[in-house]
Protein backbone atom coordinates (compact mmCIF):
# COMPACT_ATOMS: atom_id res chain seq x y z
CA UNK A 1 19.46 -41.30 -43.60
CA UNK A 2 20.09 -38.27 -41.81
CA UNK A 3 22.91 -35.54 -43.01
CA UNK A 4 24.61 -36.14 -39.67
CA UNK A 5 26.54 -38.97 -39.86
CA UNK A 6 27.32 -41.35 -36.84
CA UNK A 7 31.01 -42.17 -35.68
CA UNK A 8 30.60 -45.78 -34.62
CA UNK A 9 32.86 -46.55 -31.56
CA UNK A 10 35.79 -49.01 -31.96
CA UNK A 11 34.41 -52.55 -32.91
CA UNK A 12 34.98 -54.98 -29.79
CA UNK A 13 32.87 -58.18 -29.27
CA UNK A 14 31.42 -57.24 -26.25
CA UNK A 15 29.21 -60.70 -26.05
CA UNK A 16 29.88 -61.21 -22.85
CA UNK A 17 31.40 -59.14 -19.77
CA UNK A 18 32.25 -60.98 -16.57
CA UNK A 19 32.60 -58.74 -13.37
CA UNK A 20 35.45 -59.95 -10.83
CA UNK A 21 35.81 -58.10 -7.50
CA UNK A 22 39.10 -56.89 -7.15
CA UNK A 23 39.54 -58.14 -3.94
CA UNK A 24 39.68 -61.73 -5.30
CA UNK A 25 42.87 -62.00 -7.06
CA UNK A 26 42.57 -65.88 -6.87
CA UNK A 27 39.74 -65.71 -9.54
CA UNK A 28 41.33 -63.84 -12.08
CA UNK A 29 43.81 -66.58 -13.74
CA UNK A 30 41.06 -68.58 -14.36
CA UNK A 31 39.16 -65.45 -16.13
CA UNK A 32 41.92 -64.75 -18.38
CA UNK A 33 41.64 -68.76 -19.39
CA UNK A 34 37.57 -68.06 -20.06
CA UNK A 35 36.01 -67.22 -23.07
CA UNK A 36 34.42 -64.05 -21.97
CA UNK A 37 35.00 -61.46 -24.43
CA UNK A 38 35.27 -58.60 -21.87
CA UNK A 39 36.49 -58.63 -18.14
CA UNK A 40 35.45 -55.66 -15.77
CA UNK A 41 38.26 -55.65 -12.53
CA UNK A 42 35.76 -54.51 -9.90
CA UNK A 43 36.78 -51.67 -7.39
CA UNK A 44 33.34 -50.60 -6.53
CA UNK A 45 30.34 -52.31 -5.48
CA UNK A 46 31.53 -55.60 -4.64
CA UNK A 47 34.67 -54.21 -2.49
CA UNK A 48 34.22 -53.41 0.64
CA UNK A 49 35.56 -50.32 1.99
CA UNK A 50 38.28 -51.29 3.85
CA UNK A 51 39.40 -53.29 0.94
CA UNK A 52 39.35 -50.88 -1.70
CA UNK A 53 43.18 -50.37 -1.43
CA UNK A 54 44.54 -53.54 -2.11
CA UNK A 55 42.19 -53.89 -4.87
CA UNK A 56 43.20 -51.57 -6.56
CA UNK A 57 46.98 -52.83 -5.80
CA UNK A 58 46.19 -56.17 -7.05
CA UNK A 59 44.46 -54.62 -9.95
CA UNK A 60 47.48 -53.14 -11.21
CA UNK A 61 49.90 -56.38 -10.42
CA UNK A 62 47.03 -58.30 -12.41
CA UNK A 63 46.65 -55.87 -15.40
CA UNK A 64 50.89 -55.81 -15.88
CA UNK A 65 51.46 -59.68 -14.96
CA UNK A 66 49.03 -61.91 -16.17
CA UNK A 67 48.27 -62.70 -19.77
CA UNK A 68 44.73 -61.71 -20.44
CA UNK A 69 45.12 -62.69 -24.25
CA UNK A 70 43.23 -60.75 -26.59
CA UNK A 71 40.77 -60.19 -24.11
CA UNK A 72 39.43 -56.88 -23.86
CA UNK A 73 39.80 -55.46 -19.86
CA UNK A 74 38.08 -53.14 -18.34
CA UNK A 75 38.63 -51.67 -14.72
CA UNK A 76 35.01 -50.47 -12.79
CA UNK A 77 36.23 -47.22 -10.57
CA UNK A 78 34.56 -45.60 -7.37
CA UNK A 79 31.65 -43.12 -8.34
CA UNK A 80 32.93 -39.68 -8.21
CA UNK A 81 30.68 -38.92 -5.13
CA UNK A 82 32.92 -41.11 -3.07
CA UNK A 83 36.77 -40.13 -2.57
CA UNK A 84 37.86 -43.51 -3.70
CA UNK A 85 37.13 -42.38 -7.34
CA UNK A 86 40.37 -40.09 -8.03
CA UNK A 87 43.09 -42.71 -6.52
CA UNK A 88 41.18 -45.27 -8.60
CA UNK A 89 41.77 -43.66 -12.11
CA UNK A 90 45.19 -42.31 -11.09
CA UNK A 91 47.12 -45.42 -9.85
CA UNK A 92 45.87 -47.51 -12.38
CA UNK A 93 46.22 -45.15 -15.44
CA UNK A 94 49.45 -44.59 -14.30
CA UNK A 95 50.54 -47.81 -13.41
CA UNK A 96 48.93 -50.20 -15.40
CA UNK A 97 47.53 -47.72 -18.78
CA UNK A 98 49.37 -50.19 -21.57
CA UNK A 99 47.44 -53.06 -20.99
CA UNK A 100 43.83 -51.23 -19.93
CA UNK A 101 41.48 -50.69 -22.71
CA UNK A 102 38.43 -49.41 -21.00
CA UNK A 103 37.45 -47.52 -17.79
CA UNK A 104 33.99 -48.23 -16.39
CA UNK A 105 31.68 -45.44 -14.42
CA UNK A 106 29.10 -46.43 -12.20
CA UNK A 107 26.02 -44.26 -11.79
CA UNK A 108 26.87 -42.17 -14.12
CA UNK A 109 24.03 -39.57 -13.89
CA UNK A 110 24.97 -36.46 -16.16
CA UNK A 111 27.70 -35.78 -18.74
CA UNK A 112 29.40 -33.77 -16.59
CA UNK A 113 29.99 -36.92 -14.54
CA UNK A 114 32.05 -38.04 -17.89
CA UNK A 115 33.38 -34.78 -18.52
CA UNK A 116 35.51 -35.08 -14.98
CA UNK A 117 36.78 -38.56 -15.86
CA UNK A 118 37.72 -37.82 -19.23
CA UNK A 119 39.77 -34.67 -18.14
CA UNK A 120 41.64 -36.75 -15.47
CA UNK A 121 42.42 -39.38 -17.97
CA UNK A 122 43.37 -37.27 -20.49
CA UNK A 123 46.11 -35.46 -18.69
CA UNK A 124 47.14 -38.77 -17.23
CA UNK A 125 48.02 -40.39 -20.65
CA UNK A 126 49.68 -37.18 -21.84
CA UNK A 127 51.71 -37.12 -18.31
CA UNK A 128 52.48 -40.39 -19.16
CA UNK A 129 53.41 -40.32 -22.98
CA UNK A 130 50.47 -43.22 -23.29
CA UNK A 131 49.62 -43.94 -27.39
CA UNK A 132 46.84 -45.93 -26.61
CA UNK A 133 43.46 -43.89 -25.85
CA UNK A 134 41.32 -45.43 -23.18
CA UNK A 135 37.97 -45.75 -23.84
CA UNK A 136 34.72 -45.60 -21.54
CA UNK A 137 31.74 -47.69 -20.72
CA UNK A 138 28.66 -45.89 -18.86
CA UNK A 139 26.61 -47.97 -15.97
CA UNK A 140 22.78 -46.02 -16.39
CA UNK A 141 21.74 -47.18 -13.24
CA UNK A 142 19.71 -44.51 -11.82
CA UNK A 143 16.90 -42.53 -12.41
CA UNK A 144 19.34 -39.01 -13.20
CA UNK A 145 21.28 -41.19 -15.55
CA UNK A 146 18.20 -42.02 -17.43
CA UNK A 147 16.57 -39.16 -17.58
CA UNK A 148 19.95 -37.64 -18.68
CA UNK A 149 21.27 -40.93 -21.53
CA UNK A 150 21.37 -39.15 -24.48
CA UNK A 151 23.25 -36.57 -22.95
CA UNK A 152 25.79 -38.73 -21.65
CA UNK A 153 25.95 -41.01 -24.83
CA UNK A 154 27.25 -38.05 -26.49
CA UNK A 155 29.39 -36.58 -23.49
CA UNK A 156 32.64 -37.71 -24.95
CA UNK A 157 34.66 -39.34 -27.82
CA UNK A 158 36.14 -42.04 -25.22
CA UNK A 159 32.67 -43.12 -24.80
CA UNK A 160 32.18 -46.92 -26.63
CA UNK A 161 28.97 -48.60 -24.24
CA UNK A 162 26.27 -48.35 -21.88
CA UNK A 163 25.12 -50.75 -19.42
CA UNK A 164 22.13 -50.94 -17.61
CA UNK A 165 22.36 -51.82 -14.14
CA UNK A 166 19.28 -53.25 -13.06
CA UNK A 167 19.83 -53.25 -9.07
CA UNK A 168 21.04 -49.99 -8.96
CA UNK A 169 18.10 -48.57 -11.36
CA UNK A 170 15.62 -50.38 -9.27
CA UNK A 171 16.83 -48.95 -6.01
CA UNK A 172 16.81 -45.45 -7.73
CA UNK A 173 13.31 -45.68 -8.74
CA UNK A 174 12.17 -47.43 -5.71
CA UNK A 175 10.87 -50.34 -8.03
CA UNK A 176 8.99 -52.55 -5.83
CA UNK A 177 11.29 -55.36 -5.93
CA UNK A 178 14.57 -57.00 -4.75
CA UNK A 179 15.42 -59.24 -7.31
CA UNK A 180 18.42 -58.67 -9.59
CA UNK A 181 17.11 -58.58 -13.23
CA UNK A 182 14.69 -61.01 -14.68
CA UNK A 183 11.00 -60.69 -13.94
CA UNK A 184 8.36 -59.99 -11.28
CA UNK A 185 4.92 -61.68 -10.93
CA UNK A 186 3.30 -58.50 -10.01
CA UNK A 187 4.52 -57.10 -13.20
CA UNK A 188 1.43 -58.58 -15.09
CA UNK A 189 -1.92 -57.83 -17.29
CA UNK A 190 -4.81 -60.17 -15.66
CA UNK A 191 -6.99 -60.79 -18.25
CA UNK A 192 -10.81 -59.77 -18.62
CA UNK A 193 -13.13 -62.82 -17.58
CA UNK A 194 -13.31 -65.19 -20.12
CA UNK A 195 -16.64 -66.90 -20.91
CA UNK A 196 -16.92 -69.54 -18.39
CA UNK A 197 -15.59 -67.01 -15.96
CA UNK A 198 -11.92 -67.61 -16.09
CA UNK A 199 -8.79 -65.24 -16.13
CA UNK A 200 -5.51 -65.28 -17.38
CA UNK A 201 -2.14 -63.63 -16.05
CA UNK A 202 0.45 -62.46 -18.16
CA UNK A 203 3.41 -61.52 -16.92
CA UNK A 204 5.03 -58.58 -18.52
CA UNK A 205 8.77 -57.65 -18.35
CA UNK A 206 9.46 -54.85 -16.19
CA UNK A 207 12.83 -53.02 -17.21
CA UNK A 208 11.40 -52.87 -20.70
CA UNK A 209 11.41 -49.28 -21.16
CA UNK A 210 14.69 -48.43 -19.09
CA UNK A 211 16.73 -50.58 -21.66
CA UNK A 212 14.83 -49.80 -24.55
CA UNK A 213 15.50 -46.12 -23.58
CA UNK A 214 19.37 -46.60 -23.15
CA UNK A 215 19.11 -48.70 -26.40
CA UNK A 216 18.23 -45.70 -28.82
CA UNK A 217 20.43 -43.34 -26.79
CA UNK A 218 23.33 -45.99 -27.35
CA UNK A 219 22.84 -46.46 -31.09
CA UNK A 220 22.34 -43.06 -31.84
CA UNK A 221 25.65 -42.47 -30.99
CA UNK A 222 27.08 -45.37 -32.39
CA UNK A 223 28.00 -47.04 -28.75
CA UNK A 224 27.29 -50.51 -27.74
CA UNK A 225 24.05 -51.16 -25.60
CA UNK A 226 25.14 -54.02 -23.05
CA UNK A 227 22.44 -55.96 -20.52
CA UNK A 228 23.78 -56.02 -16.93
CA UNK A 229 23.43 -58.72 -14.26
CA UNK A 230 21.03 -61.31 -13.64
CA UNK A 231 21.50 -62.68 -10.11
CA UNK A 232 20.07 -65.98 -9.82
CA UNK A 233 23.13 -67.95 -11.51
CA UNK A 234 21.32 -70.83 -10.38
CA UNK A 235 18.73 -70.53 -13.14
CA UNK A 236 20.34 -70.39 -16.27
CA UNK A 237 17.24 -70.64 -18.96
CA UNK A 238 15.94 -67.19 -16.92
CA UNK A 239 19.42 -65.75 -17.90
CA UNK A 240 18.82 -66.69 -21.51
CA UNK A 241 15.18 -65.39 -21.50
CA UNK A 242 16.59 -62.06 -20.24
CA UNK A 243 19.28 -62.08 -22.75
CA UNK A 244 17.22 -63.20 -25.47
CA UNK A 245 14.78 -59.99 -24.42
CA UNK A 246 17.62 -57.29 -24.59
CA UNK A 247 19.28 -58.77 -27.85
CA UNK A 248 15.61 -58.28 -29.84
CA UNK A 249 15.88 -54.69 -28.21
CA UNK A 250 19.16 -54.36 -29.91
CA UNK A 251 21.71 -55.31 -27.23
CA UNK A 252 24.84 -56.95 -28.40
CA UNK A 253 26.14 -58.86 -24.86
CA UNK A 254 25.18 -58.96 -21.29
CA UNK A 255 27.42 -59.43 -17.97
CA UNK A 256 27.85 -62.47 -16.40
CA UNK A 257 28.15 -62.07 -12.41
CA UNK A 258 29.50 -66.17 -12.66
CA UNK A 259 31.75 -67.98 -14.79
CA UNK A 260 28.73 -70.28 -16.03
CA UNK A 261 26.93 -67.45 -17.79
CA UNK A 262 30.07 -66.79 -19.76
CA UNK A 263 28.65 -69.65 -22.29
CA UNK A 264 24.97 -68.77 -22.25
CA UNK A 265 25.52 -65.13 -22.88
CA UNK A 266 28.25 -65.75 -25.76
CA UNK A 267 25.33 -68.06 -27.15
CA UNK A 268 22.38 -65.65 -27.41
CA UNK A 269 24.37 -62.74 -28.38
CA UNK A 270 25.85 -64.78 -31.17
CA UNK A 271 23.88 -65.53 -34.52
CA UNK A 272 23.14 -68.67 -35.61
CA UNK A 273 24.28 -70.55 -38.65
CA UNK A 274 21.03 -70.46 -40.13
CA UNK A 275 20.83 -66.32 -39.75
CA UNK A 276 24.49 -66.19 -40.81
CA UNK A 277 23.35 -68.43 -44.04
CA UNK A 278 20.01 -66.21 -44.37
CA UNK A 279 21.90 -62.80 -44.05
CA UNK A 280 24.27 -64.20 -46.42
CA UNK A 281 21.62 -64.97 -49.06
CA UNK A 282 19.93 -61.82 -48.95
CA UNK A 283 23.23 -59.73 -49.41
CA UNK A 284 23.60 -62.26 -52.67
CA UNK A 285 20.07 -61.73 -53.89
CA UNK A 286 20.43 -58.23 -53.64
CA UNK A 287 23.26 -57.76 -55.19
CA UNK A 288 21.76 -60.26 -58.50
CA UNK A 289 19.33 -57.63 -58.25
CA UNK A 290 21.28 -54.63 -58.45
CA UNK A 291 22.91 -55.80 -61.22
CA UNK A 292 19.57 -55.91 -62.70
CA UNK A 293 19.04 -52.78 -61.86
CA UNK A 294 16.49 -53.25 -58.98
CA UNK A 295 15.67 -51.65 -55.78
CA UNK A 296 14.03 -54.68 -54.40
CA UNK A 297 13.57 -58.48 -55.01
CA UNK A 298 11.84 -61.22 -52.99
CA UNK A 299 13.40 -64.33 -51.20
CA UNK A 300 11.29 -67.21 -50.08
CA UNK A 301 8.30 -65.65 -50.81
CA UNK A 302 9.38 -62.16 -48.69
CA UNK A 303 10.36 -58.55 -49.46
CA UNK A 304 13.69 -57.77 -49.40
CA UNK A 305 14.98 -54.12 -50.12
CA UNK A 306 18.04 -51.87 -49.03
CA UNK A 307 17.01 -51.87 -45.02
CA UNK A 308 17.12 -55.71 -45.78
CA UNK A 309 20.67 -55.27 -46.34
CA UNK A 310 22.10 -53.57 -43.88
CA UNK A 311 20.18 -55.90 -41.41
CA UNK A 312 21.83 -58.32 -43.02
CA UNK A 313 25.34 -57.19 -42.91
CA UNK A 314 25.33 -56.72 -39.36
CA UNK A 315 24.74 -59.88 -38.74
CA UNK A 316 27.30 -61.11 -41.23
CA UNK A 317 29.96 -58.48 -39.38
CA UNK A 318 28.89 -60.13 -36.10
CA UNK A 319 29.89 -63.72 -37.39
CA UNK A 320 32.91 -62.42 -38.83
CA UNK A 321 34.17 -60.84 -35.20
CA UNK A 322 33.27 -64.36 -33.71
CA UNK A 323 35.06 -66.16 -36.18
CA UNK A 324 38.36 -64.07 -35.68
CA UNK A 325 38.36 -63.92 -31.81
């Protein structure tokens, strides 16, 4: 391991994060009675501008009046290129600070962008007399973002996840496509003739390297890499195919744009029983063979050494959050 150690951000499960405009207070009872780990209040892209206000006022009355559990609650502001973004952090800092434990930034593209927002939140909570520190979770959904993750990952101690925002991203880049997540057809290898002259298609997965990217940048800083949306909530075994894709890339949860997703992301970002029980009997092996005084020891016919381990713990960590939510 390196000499410089990494400060992990505050453990939250973060299996799941449902998005709820803020202009639909009628939805959010029944999201506090989910069992979506994390709900973002939405002030941005699904508000429209001459709604903004009373989002943000029934924001507030929702964060101080309803019982949201031990859910954790997060509140997506205005980007700071529109003047929405100020009143945003402001009135509900102010107003509503007890019960909020994370702020979300859209389009966050440099770590100045994070720099501003901590500043303003900092000086609101000391205003205030707030004990409670407010963390932050990072959309990278644009090509400066990218380009600039690593710099942002580390921008500031608030800092706890990235997201990846597909539809944003795409737009940034000028991918050629208009679907929200998943994959594309012309995203594909077709195959060299095969003898009798035919081909195959394979269809490859487009926003690959954008998450694996925000992945490394997330973990290297000890934040939490989160999937974004997938649009079609008609199709639920493409949502699990995308979040089975970003959980092998090291993504612990994924939004869900519609209550039904709630389930299918808390069951791919969960382990199973069976890697719970195989985690579990690899940290017991081990530790038989540390006793005897070895560095390594097989299990069903495998190598198992010290990375083994602390594969294996996180896994066991993971069912122990589940277990206690």
């Amino acid at each position: 391991m390196s000499f410089l150690p990494i400060e992990q951000a505050p453990a939250r499960l973060n299996r799941s994060e449902l998005a709820i405009p803020g202009s639909q207070s009628q939805m959010f009872e029944k999201a506090a009675k989910s069992d979506v780990d994390v709900i973002f209040l939405d002030l941005e892209d699904a508000v429209a501008p001459d709604e903004k206000e009373q989002a943000r006022k029934n924001i507030i009355a929702a964060l101080n009046d309803i019982d949201w559990g031990t859910k954790t609650m997060s509140v997506r502001i205005n980007g700071l290129d529109t003047h929405y973004m100020y009143r945003d952090v402001v009135d509900v800092v102010e107003q509503a600070g007890e019960r909020l434990d994370l702020i979300m930034i859209p389009k966050v593209g440099t770590s100045a962008d994070v720099y501003a927002v901590d500043m303003l939140v900092t000086q609101i909570e000391d205003a205030k007399g707030l004990k409670k520190r407010i963390g932050f979770e990072h959309i990278i959904e644009t090509a400066l973002g990218m380009q600039n993750v690593s710099e942002i990952a580390a921008a500031s101690k608030r800092n706890e996840s990235l997201h990846f925002g597909v539809a944003d991203y795409a737009a940034s880049t000028r991918a050629r496509t208009t679907i929200i997540g998943g994959v594309n057809p012309d995203y594909s290898v077709l195959t060299d003739p095969m003898d009798d002259g035919a081909r195959m298609t394979h269809w490859g997965d487009m926003w690959h390297y954008a998450l694996a990217r925000m992945v490394v940048a997330a973990r290297a800083n000890g934040l939490r890499p989160i999937d974004g949306p997938f649009g079609d909530f008609q199709d639920p075994e493409g949502y699990k195919a995308a979040a089975k894709r970003a959980a092998v890339l090291g993504c612990e949860g994924k939004w869900a744009i519609h209550p039904s997703q709630i389930a299918l992301a808390n069951e791919v970002m969960s382990p199973s029983d069976a890697e719970v029980t195989k985690a579990q009997r690899i940290l017991e092996a081990m530790a038989d063979a540390e006793a005897a005084g070895k560095g390594a020891v097989s299990l069903d016919g495998r190598l198992i050494d010290y990375a083994s381990i602390r594969q294996a713990e996180v896994l066991v960590e993971k069912a122990r959050q589940i277990s206690g939510a």
